[in-house]
N, C-alpha and C. Protein backbone atom coordinates (compact mmCIF):
# COMPACT_ATOMS: atom_id res chain seq x y z
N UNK A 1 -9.79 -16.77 4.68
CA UNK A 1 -8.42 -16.95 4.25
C UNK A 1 -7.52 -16.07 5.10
N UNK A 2 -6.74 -16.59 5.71
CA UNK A 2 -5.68 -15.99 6.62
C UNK A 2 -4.33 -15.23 5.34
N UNK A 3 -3.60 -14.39 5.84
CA UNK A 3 -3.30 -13.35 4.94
C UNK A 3 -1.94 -13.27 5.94
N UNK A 4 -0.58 -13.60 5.32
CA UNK A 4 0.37 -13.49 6.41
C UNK A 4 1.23 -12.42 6.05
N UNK A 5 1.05 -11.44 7.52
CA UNK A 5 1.57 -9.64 7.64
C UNK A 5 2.59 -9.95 6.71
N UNK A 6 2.28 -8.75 6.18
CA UNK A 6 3.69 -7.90 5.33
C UNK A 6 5.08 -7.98 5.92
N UNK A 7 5.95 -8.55 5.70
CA UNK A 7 7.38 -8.13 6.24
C UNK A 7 8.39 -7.93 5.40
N UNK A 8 9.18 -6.71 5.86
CA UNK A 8 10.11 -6.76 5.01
C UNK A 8 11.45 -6.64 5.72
N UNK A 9 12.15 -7.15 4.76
CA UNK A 9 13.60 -7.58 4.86
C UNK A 9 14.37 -7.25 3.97
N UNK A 10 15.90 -6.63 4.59
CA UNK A 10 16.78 -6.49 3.69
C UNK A 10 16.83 -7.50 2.27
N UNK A 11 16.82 -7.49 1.46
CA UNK A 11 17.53 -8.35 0.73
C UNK A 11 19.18 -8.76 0.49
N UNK A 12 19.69 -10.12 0.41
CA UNK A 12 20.67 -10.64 0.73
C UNK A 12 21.56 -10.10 -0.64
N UNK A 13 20.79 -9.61 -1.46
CA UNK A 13 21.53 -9.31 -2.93
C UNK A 13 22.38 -7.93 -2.76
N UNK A 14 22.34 -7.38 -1.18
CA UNK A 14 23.65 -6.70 -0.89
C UNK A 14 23.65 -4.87 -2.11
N UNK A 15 22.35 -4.75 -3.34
CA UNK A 15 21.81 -3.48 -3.50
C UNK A 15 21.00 -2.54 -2.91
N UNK A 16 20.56 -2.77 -1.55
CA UNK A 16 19.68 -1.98 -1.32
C UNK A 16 18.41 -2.22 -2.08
N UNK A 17 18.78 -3.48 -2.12
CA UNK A 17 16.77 -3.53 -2.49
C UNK A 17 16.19 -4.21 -1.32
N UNK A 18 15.12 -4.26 -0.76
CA UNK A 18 14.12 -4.85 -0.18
C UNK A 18 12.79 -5.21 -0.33
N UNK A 19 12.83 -6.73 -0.12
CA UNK A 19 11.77 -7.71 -0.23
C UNK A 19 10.90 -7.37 0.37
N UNK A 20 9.38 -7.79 -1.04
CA UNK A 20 8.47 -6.65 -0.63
C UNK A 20 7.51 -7.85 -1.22
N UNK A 21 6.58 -8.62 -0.64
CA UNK A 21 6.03 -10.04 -1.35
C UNK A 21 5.19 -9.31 -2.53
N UNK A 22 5.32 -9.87 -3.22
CA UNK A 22 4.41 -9.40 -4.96
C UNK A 22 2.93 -10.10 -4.87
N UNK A 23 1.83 -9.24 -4.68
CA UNK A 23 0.58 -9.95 -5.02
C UNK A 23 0.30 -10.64 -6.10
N UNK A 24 -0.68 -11.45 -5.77
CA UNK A 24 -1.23 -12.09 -7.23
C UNK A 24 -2.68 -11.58 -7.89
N UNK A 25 -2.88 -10.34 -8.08
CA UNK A 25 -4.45 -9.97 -8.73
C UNK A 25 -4.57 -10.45 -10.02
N UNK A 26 -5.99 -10.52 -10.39
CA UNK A 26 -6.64 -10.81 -11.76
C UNK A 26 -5.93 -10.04 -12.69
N UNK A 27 -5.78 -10.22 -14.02
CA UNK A 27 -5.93 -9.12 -14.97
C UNK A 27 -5.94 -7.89 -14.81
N UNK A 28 -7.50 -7.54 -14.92
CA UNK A 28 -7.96 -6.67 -14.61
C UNK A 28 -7.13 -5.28 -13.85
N UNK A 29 -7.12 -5.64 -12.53
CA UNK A 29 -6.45 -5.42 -11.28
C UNK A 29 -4.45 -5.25 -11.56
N UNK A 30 -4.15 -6.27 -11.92
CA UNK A 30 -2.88 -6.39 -12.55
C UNK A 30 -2.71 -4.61 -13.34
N UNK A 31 -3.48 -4.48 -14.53
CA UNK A 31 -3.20 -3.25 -15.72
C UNK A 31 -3.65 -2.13 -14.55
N UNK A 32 -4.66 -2.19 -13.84
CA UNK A 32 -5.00 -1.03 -12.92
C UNK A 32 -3.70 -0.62 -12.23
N UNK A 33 -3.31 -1.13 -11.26
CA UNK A 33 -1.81 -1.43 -10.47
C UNK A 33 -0.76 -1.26 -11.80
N UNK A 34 -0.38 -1.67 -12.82
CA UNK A 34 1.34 -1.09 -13.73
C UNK A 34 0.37 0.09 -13.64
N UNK A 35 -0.32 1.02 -13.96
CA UNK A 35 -0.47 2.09 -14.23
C UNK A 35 -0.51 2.94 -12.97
N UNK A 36 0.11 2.61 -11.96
CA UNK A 36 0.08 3.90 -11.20
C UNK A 36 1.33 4.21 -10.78
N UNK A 37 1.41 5.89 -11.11
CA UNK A 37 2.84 6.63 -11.23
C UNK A 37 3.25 7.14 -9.46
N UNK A 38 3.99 6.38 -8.92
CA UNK A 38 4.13 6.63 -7.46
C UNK A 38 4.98 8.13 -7.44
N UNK A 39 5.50 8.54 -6.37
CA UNK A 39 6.50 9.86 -6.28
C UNK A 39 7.24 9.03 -5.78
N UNK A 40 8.32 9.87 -6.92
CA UNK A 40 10.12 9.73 -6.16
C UNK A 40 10.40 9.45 -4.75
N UNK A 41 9.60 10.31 -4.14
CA UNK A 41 10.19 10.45 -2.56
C UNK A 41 9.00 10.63 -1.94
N UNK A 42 8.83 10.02 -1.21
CA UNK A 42 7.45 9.66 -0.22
C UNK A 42 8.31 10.06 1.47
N UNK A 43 7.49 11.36 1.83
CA UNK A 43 7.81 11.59 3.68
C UNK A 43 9.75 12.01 3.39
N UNK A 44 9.93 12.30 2.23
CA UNK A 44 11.80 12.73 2.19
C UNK A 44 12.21 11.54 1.75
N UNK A 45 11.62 10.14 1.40
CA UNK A 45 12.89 9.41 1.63
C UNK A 45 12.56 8.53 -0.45
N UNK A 46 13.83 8.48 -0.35
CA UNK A 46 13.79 8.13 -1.92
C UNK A 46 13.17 7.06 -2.26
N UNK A 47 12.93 6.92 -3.25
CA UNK A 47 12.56 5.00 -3.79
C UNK A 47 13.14 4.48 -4.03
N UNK A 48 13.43 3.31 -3.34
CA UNK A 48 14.02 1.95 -3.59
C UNK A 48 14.21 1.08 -4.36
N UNK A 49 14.60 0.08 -4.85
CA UNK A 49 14.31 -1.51 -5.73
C UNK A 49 13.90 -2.43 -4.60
N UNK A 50 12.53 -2.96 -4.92
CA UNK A 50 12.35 -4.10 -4.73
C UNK A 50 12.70 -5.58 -5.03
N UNK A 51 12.82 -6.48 -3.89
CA UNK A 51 13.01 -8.15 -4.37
C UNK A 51 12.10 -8.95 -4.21
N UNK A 52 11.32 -9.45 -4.96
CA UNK A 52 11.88 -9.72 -6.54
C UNK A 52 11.47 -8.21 -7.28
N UNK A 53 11.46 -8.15 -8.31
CA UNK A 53 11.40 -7.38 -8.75
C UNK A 53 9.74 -7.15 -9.83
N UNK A 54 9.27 -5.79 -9.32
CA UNK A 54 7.84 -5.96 -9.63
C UNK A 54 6.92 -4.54 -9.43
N UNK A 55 6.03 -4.51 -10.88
CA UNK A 55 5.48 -3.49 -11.29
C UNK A 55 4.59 -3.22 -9.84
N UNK A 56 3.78 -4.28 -9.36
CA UNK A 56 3.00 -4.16 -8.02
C UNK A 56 3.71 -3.85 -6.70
N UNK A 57 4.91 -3.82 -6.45
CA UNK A 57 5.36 -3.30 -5.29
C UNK A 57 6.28 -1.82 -5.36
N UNK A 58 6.48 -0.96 -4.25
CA UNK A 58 7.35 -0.31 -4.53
C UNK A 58 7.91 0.24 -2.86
N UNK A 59 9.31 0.95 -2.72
CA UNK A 59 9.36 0.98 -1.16
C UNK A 59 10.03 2.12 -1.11
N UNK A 60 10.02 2.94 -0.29
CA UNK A 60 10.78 4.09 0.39
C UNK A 60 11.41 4.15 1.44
N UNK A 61 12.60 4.41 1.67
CA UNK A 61 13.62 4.91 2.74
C UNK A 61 14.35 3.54 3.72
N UNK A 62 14.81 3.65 4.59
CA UNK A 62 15.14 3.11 5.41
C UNK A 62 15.08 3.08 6.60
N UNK A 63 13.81 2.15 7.70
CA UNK A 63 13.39 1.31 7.33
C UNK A 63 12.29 1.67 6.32
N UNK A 64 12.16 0.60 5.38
CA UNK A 64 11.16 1.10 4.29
C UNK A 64 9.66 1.14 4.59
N UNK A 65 8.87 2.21 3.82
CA UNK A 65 7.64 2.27 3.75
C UNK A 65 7.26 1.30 2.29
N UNK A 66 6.83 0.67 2.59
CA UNK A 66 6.29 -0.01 1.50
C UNK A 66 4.92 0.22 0.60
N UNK A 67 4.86 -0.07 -0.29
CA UNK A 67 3.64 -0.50 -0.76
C UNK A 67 3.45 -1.48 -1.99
N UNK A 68 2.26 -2.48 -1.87
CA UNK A 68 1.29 -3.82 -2.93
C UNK A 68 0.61 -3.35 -3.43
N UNK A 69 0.07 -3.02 -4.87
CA UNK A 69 -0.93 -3.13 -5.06
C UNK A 69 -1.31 -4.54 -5.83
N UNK A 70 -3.03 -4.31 -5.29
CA UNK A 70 -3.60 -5.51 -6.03
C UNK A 70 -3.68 -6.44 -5.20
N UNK A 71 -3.61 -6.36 -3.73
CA UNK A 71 -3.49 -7.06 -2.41
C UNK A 71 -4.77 -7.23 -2.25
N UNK A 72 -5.53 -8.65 -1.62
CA UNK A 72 -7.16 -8.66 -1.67
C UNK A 72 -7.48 -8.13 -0.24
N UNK A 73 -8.67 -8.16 -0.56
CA UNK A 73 -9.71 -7.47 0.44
C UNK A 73 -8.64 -7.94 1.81
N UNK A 74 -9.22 -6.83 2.54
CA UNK A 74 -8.32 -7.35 4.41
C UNK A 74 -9.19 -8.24 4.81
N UNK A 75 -8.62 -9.43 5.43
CA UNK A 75 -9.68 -10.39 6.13
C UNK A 75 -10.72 -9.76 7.05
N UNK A 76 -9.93 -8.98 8.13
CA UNK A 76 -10.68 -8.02 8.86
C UNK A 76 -12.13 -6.70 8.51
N UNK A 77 -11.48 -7.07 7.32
CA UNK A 77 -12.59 -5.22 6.74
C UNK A 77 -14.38 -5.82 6.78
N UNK A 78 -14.35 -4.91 7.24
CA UNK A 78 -16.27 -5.11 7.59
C UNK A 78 -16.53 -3.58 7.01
N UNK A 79 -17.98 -3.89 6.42
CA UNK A 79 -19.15 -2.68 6.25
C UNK A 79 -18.98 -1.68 7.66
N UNK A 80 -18.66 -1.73 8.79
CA UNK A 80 -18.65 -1.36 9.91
C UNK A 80 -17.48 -0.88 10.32
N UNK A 81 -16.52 -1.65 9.19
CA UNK A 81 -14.83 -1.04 10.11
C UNK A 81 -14.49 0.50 10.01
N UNK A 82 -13.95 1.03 11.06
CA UNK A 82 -13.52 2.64 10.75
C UNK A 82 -12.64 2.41 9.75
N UNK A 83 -12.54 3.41 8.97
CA UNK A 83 -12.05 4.14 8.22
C UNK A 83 -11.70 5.60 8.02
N UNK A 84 -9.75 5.76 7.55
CA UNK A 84 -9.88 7.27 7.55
C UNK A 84 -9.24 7.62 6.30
N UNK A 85 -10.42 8.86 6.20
CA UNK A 85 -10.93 9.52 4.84
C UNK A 85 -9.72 10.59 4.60
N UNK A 86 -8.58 9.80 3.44
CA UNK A 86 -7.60 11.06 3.44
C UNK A 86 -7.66 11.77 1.67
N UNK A 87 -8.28 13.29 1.81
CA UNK A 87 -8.29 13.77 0.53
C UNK A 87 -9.10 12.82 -0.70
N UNK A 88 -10.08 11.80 -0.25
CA UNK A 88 -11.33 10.78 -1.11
C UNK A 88 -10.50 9.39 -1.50
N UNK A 89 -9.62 9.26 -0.50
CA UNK A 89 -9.09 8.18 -0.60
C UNK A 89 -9.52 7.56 0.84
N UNK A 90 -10.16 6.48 1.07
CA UNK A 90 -10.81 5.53 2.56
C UNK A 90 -9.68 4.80 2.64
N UNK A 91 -8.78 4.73 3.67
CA UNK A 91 -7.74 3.69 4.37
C UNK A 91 -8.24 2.71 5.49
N UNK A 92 -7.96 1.49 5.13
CA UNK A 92 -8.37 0.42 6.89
C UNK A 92 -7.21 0.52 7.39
N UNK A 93 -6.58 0.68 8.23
CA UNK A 93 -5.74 0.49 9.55
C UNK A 93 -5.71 -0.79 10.12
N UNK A 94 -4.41 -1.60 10.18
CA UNK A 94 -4.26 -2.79 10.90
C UNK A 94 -3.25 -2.25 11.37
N UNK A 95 -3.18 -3.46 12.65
CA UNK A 95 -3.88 -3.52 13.67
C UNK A 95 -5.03 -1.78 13.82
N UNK A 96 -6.12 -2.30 14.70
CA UNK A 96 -6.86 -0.81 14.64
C UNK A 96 -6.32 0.14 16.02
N UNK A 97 -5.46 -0.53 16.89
CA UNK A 97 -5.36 0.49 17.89
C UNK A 97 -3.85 0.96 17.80
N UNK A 98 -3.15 0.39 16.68
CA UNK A 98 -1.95 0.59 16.61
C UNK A 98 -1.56 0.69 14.62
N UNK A 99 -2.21 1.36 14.36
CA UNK A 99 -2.09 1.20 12.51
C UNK A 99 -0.14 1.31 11.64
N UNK A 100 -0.19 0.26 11.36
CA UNK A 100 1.39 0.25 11.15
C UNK A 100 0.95 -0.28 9.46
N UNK A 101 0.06 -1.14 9.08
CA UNK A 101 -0.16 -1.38 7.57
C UNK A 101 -2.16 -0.61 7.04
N UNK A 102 -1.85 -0.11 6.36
CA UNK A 102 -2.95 0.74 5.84
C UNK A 102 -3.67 0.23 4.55
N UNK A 103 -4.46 0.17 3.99
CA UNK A 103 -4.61 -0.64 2.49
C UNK A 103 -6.28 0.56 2.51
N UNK A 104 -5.95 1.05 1.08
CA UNK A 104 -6.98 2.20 0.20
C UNK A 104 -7.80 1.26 -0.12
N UNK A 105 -8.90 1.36 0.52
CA UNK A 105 -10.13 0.68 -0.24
C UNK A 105 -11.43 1.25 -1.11
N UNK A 106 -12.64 0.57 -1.38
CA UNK A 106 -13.31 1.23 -1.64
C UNK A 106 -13.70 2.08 -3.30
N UNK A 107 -11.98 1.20 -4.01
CA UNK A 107 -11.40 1.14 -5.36
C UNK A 107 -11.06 0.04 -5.78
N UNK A 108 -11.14 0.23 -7.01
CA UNK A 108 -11.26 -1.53 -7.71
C UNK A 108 -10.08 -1.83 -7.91
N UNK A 109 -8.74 -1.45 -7.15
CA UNK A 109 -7.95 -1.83 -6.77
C UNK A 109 -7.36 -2.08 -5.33
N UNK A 110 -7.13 -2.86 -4.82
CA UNK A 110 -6.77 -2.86 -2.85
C UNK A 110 -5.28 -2.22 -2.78
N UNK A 111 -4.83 -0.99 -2.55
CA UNK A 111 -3.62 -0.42 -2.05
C UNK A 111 -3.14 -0.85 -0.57
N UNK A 112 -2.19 -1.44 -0.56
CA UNK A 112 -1.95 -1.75 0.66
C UNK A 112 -0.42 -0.95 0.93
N UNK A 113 -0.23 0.00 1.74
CA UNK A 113 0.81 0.55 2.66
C UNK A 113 1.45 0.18 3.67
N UNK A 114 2.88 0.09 4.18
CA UNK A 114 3.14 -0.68 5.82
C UNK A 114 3.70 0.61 5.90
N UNK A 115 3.91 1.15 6.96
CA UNK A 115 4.35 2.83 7.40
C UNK A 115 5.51 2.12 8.49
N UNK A 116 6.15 1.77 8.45
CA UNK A 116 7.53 1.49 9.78
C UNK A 116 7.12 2.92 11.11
N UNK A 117 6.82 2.70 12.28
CA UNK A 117 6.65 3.75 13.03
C UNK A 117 7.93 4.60 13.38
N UNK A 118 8.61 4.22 12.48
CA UNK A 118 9.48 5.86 12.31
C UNK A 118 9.15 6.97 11.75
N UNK A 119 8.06 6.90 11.18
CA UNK A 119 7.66 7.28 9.60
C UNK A 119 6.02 8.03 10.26
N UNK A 120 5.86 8.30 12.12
CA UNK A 120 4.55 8.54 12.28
C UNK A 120 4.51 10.00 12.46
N UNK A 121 3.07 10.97 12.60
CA UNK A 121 1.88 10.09 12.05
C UNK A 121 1.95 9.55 10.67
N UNK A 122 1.55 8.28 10.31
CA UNK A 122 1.71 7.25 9.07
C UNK A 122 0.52 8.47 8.20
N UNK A 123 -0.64 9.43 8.61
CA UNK A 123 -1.16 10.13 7.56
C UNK A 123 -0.68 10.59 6.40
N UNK A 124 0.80 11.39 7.14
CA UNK A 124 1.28 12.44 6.26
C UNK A 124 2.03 11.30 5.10
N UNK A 125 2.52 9.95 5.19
CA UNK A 125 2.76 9.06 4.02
C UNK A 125 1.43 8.88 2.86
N UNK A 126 0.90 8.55 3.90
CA UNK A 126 -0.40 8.16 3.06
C UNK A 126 -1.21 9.39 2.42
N UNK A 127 -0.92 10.69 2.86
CA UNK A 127 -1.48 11.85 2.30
C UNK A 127 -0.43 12.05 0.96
N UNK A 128 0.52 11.65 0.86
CA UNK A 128 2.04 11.45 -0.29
C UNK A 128 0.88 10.77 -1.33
N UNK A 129 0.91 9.73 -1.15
CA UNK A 129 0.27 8.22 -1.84
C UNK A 129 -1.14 8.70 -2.63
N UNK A 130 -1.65 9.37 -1.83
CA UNK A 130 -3.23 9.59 -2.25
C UNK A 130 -3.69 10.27 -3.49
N UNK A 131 -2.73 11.31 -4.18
CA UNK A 131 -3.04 11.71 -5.39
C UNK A 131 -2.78 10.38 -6.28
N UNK A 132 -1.64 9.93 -6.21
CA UNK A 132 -1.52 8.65 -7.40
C UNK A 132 -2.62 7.87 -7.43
N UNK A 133 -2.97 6.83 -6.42
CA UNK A 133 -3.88 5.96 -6.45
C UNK A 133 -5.24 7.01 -6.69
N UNK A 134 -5.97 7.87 -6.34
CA UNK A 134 -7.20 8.30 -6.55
C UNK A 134 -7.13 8.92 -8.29
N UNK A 135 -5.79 9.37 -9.03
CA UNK A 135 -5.76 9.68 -10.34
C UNK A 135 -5.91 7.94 -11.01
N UNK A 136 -5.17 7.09 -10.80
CA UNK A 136 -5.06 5.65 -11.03
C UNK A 136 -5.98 5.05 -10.89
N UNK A 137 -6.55 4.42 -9.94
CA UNK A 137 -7.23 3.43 -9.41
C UNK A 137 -8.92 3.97 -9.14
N UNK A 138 -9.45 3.73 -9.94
CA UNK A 138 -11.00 4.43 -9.96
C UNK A 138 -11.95 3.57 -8.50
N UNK A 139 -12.59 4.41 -8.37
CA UNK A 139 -13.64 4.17 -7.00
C UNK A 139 -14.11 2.93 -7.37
N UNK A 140 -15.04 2.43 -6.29
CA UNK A 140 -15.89 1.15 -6.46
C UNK A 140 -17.60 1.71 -6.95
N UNK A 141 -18.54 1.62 -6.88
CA UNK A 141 -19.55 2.26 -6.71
C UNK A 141 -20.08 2.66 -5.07
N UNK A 142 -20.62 3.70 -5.11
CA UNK A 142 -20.86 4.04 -3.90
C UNK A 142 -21.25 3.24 -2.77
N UNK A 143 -20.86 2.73 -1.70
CA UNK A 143 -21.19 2.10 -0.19
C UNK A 143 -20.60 0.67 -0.43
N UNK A 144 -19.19 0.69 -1.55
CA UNK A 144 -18.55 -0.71 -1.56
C UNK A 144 -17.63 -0.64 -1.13
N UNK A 145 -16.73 -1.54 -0.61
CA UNK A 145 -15.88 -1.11 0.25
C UNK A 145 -14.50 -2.48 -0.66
């Protein structure tokens, strides 16, 4: 299943919100994702409103850092793909020689991040991110990805 990149865009509704596509997870996945408490301000920059409007997305600054949860597996992710290990949270990197969208795996929820390369190194965002989702979103069993 092909998976079409994250983009975001002003929204035309002229608040400062930006369109941020809303996943569709199970149940399950759904209650995992409303329950995670993001920070105010991710890398300095405040939180946003998203369009449409939705417990699974949320965005920071301008251009925004985004984040989905509840986004499925990356088409790309293999048993084999690198991964980097921030504070027991495993991130995949897309593209791999140029990482601009990140997604926490390895938890029975898929976190997916886009870092705008204003915002680099994209670690220190994703080092922001990593207490919520690892208090939230419980591991998989060991060597699942």
């Amino acid at each position: 299943m092909l998976l079409a990149p994250l983009m975001l865009l002003p929204a035309a509704c002229g608040d400062g919100a930006v369109e941020v596509p809303v996943p569709h997870p199970d149940a399950a996945t759904q209650r995992l994702c409303e329950g995670l408490r993001l920070p105010a301000k991710v890398h300095g920059r405040s939180l946003r409103d998203t369009t449409p409007d939705s417990q699974l997305t949320a965005a920071w600054g301008s251009p925004a850092i985004a984040l989905r949860c509840g986004v499925p597996v990356p088409a790309s992710l293999r048993q084999t793909s690198q991964l980097v290990d921030i504070n027991g949270i495993s991130w995949f990197g897309e593209p791999v020689d140029r990482p601009v969208t990140w997604t926490a795996v390895g938890r029975q929820a898929y976190v997916e991040v886009t870092v705008p390369a204003k915002y680099r190194p994209a670690g220190d965002v994703l080092i922001e991110l990593t207490p919520a989702i690892k208090s939230t979103i419980p591991a998989k069993p060991e060597g699942q990805i």
